[in-house]
Protein backbone atom coordinates (compact mmCIF):
# COMPACT_ATOMS: atom_id res chain seq x y z
CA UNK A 1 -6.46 68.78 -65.72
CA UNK A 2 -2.73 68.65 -65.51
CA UNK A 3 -0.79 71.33 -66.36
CA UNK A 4 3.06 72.36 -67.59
CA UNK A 5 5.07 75.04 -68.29
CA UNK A 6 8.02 74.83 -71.40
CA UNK A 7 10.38 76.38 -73.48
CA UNK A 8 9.32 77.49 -77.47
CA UNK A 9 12.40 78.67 -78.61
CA UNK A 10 12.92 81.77 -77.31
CA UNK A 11 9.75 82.57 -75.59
CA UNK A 12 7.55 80.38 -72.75
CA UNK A 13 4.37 78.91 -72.85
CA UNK A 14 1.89 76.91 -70.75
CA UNK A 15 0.50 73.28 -72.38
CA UNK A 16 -2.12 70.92 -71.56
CA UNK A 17 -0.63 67.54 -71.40
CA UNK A 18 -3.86 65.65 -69.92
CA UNK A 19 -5.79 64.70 -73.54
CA UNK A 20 -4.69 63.10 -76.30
CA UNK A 21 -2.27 65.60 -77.62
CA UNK A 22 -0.59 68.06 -75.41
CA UNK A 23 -1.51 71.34 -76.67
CA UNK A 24 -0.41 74.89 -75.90
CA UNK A 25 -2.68 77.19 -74.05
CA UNK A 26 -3.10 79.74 -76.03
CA UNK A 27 -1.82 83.52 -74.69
CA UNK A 28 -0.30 81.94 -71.47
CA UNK A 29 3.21 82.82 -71.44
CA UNK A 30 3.51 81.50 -67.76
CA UNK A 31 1.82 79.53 -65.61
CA UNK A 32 1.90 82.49 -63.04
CA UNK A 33 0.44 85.00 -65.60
CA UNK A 34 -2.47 82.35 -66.15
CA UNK A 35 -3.14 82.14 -62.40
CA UNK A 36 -3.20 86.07 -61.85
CA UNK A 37 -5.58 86.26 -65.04
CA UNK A 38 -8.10 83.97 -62.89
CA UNK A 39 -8.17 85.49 -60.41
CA UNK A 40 -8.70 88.54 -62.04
CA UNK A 41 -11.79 87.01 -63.76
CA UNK A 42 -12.88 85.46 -60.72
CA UNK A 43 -12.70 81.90 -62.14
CA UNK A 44 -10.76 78.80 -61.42
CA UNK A 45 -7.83 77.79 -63.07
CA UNK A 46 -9.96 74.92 -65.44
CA UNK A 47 -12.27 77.16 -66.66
CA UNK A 48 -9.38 79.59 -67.23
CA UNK A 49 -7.49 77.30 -69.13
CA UNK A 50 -11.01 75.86 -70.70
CA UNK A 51 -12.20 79.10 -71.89
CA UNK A 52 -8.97 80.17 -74.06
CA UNK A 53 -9.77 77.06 -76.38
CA UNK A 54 -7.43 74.45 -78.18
CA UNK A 55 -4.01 75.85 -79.17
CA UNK A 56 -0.96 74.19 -81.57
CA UNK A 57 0.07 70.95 -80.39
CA UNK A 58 3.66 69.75 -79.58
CA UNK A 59 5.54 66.70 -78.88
CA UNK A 60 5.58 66.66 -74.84
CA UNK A 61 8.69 63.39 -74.78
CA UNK A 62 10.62 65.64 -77.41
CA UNK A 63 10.45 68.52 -74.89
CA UNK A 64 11.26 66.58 -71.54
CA UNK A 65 14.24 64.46 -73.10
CA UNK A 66 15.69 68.30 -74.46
CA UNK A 67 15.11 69.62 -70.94
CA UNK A 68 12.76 72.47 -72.47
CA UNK A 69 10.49 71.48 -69.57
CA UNK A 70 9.99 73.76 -66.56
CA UNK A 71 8.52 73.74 -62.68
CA UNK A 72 4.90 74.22 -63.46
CA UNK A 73 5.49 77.25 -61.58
CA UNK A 74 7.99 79.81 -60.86
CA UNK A 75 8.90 83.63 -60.82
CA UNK A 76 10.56 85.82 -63.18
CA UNK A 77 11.77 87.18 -60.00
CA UNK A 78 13.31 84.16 -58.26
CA UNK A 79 13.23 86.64 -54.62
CA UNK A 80 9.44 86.48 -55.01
CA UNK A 81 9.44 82.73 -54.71
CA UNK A 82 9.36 80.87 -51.61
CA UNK A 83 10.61 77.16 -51.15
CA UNK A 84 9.66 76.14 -47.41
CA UNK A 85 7.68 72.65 -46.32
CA UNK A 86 6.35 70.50 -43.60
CA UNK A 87 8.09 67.14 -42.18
CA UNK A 88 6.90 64.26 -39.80
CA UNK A 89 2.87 64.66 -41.59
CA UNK A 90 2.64 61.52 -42.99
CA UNK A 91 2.21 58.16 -41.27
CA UNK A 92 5.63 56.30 -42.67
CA UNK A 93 7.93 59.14 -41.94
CA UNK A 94 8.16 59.17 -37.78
CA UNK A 95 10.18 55.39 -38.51
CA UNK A 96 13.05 56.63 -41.02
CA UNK A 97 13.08 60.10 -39.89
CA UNK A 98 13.83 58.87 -35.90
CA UNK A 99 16.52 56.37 -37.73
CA UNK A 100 18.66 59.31 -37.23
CA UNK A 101 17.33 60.54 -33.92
CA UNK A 102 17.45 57.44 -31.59
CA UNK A 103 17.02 57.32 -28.23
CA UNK A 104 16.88 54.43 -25.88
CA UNK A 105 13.85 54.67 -23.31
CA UNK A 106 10.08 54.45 -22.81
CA UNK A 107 7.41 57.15 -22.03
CA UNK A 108 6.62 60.49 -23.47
CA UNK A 109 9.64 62.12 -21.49
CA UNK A 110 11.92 59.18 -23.65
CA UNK A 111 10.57 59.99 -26.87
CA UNK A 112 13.15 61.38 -29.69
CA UNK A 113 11.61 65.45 -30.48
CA UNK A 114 10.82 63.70 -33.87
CA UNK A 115 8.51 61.11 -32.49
CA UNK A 116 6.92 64.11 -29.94
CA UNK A 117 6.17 66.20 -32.78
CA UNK A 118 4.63 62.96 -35.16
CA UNK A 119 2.63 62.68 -32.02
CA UNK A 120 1.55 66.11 -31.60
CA UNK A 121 0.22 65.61 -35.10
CA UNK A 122 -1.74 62.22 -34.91
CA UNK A 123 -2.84 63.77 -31.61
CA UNK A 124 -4.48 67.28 -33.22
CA UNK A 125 -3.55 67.70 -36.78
CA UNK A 126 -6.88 66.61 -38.41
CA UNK A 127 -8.95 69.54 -36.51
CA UNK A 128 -12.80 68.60 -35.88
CA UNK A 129 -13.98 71.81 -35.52
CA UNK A 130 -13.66 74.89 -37.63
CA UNK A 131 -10.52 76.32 -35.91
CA UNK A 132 -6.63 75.23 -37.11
CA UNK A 133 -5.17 72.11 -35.54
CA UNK A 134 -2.04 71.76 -34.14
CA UNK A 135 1.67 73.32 -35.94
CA UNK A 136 3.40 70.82 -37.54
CA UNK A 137 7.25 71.27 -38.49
CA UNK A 138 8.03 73.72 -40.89
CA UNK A 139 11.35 74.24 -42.92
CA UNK A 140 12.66 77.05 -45.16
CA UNK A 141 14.98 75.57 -48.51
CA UNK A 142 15.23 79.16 -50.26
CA UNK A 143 13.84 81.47 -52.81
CA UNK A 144 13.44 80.20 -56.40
CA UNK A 145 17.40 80.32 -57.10
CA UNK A 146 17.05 76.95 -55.16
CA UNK A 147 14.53 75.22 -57.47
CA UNK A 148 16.22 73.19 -60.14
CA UNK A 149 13.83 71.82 -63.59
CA UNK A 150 12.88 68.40 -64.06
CA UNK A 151 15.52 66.52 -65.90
CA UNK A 152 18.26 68.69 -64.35
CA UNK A 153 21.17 67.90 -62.31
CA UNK A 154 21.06 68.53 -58.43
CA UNK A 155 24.10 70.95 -57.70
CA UNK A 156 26.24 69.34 -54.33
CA UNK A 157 27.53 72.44 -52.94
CA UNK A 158 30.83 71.95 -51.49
CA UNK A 159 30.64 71.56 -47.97
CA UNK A 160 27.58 68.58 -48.52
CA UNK A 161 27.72 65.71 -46.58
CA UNK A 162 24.69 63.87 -48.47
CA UNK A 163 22.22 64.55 -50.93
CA UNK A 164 19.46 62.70 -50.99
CA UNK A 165 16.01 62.23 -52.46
CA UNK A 166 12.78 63.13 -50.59
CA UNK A 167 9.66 62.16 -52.56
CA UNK A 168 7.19 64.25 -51.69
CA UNK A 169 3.52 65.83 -52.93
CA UNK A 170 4.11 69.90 -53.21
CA UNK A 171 1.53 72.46 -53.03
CA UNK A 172 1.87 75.50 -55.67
CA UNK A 173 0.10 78.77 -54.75
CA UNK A 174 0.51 82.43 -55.72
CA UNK A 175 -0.74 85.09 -53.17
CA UNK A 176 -3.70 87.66 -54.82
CA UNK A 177 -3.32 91.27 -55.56
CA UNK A 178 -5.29 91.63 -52.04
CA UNK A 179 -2.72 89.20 -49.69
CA UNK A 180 -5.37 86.17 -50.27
CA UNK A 181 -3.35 83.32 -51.34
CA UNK A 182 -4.89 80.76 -54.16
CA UNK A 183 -3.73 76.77 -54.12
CA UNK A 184 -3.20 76.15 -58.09
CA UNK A 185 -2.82 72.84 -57.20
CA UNK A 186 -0.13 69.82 -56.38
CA UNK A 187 2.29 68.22 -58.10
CA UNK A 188 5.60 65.81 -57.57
CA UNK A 189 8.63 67.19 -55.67
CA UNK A 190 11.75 65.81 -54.72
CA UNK A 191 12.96 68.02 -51.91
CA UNK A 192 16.48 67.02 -51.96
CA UNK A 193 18.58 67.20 -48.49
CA UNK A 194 21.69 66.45 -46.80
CA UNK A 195 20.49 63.41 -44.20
CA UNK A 196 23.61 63.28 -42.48
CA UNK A 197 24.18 66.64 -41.73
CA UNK A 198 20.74 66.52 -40.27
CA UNK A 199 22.03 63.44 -38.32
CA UNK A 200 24.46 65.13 -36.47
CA UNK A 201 21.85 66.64 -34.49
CA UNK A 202 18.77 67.57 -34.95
CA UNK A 203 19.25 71.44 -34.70
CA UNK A 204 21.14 71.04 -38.03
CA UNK A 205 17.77 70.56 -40.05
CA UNK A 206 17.28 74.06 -41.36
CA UNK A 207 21.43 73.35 -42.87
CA UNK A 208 20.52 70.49 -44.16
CA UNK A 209 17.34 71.67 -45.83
CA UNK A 210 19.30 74.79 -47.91
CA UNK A 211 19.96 72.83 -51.02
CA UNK A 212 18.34 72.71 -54.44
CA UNK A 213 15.06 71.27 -55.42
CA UNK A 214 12.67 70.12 -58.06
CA UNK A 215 9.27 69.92 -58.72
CA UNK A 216 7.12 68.75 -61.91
CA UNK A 217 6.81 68.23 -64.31
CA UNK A 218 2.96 68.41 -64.08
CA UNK A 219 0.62 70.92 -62.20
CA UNK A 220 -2.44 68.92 -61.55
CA UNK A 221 -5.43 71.14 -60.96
CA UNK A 222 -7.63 70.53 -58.14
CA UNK A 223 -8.15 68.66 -54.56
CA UNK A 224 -5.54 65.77 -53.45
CA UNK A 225 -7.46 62.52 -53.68
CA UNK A 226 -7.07 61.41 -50.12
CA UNK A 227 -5.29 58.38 -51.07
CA UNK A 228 -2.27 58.60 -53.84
CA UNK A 229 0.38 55.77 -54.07
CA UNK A 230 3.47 55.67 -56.55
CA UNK A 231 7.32 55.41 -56.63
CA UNK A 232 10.79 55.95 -55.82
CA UNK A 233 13.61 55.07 -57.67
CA UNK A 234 17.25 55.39 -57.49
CA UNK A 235 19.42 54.58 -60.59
CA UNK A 236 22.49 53.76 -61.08
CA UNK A 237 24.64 52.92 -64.29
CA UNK A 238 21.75 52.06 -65.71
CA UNK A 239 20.27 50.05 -63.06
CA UNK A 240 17.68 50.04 -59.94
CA UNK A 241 19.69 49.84 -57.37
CA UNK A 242 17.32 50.85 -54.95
CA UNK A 243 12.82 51.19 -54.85
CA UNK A 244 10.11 51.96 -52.78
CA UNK A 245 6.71 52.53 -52.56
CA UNK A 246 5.46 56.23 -51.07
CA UNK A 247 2.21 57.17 -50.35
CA UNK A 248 0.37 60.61 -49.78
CA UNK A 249 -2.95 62.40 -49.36
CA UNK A 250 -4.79 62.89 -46.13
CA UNK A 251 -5.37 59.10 -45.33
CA UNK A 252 -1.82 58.52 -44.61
CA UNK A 253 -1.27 61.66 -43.09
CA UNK A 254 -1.53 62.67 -39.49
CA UNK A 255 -2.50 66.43 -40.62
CA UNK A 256 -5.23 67.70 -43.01
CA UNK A 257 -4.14 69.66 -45.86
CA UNK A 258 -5.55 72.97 -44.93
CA UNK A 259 -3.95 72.66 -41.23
CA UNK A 260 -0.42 72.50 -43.23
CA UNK A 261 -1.36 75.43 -45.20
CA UNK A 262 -3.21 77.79 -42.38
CA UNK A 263 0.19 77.31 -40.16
CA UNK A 264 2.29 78.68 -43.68
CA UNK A 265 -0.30 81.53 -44.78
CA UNK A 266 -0.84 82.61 -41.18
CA UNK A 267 2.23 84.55 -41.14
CA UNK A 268 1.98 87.78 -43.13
CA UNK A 269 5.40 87.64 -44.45
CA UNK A 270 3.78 85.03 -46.38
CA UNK A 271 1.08 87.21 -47.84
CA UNK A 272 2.78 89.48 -49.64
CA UNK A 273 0.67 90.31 -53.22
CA UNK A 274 1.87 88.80 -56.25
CA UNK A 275 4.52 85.95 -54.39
CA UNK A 276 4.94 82.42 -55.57
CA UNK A 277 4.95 79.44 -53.06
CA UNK A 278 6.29 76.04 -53.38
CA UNK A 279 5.42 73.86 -50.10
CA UNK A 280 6.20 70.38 -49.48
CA UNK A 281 3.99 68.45 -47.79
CA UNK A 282 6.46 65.84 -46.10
CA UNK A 283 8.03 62.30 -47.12
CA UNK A 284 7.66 58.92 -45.74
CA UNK A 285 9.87 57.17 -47.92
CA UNK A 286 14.02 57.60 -48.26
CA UNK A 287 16.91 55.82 -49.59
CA UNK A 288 18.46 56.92 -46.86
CA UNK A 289 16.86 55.72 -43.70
CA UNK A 290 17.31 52.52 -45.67
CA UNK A 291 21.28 52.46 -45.86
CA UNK A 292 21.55 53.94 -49.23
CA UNK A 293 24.67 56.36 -50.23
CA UNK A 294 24.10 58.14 -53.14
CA UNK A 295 26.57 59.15 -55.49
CA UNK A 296 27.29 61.59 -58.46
CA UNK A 297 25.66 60.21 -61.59
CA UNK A 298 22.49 58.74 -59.68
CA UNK A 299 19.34 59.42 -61.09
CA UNK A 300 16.44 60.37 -58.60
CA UNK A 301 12.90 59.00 -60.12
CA UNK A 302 9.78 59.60 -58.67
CA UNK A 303 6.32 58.42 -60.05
CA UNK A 304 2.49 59.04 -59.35
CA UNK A 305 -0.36 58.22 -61.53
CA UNK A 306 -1.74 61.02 -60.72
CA UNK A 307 0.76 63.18 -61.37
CA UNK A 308 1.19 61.81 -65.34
CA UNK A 309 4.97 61.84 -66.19
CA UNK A 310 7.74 61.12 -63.57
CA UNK A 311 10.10 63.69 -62.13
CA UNK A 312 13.69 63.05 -62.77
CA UNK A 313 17.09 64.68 -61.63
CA UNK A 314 20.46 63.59 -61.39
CA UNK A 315 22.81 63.96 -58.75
CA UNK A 316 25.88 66.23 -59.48
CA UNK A 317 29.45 65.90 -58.12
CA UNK A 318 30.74 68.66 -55.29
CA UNK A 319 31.67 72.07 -56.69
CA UNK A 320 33.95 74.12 -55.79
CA UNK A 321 31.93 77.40 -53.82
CA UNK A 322 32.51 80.84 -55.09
CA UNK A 323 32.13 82.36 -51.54
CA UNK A 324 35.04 81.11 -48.96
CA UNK A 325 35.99 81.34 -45.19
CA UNK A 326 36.78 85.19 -43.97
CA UNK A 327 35.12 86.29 -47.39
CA UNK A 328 32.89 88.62 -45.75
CA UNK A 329 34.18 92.09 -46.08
CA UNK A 330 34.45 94.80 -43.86
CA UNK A 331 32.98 98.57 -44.45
């Protein structure tokens, strides 16, 4: 079942978008508010869905093209959202990300701290047993202020060197009234990130990772197949000026999914009752690690099967920032 959330005017509402007409569930006003009602009635999300019956249908194209389309998930408090991931999980992403991290040598002691930590993973991220496998990388991008709608333009703040796509799988979760968190399910992210500031050295990641993102436009419900392939674009003018095949689930990954998601959860900041969580899962494809500058006016597109329709955004020129040097005030 695949899942969005949209605009009616002046209200919200959650469709269906998986059968033959997308239809509007009926009573859910937001895909959060459907989730907590589950849980309350200590049934999945399908059933959920399932057992409110066939509502009014719309047309789903209209809505996308009028931007009336929004993340599958989100919080009417954007503070109680939190935008964080994992990098170097899946088995293409060690090559572009240590692109920017070379170092000549052989030998474990040689290796670039990218390549160390994709080999900590291959090495003990798929646990056998029933304890957690090794940490992977983890990143923070920001609360929900950060998370921009499908269709909608990427803001480059100021001070950007880059902004690039990152096609990733997301999980979406909200954490239960007793600090239990619940996977909704996955759906296409692009997590959007400055590659050269990262460049400069490597300590720069959590920088280059505070920018906007999107995710959608589709919440699919359930597991991750363990193999999912589909696309990445770049447009420009009109044109492909760039493409390339990324793949996900846990047979091109060097964790499992529940080792990503025990190393998030396990921290109790995490677990706070009623939250929202947006994690990415990693990339193994960029435009970047293959020479590619973007520019303002590029369209990001990003495609899975799975996933139904493809998440779009467009890159934005530099703005000006409202907060400057020696703006901090004094009490």
């Amino acid at each position: 079942m695949r899942l969005i959330q949209l605009e009616l005017g002046s209200s919200r509402a959650v469709a269906r978008v998986d059968g033959e007409k997308p239809a509007i569930v009926p009573g859910a006003k937001s895909m959060l508010e459907l989730a907590q009602s589950a849980i309350a009635t200590k049934r999945g999300l399908t059933a959920e869905v399932e057992s409110r019956g066939g509502g009014e249908t719309f047309d789903y194209e209209a809505a996308l093209s009028e931007g009336r389309v929004l993340p599958p998930l989100d919080h009417p408090d954007p503070t109680h959202c939190w935008i964080t991931g994992t990098g170097l999980t899946h088995l293409g992403s060690a090559e572009a990300r240590d692109k920017m991290h070379v170092k000549l040598g052989a030998g474990d002691e040689n290796l670039t701290d990218s390549l160390k930590m994709f080999k900590m993973g291959l090495e003990g991220g798929k646990p056998k047993g029933a304890g957690a496998g090794v940490q992977p990388e983890w990143f923070y991008k920001g609360d929900g202020t950060a998370l921009v709608r499908p269709g909608a333009a990427f803001p480059m703040p100021s001070f950007a060197q880059d902004g690039g796509e990152e096609p990733e799988v997301v999980g979406l979760y909200i954490v239960g009234p007793d600090g239990k968190p619940f996977r909704l399910g996955f759906a296409l992210g692009n997590e959007f990130s400055d590659h050269i500031t990262e460049r400069v050295n490597y300590l720069w990641l959590a920088h280059s990772k505070l920018r906007a993102c999107s995710v959608g436009p589709e919440l699919r419900i359930g597991a991750l197949p363990e193999h999912v392939a589909g696309d990445s674009r770049l447009i420009r003018n009109g044109k492909v000026i760039w493409t390339k095949p990324f793949l996900s689930g846990e047979k091109n990954m060097s964790h499992t999914i529940a080792n990503l998601e025990y190393h998030h959860f396990k921290y109790t900041q995490f677990r706070h009752p009623g939250d929202v969580h947006i994690h990415y899962f990693g990339a193994a494809t960029l435009s970047f690690a293959d020479g590619v500058r973007t520019e303002p006016g590029d369209v990001f597109e990003i495609e899975m099967k799975e996933f139904g329709a493809p998440l779009r955004n467009t890159l934005a020129a530099k703005s000006a920032e409202s907060f400057a040097y020696g703006g901090v005030a004094v009490l």
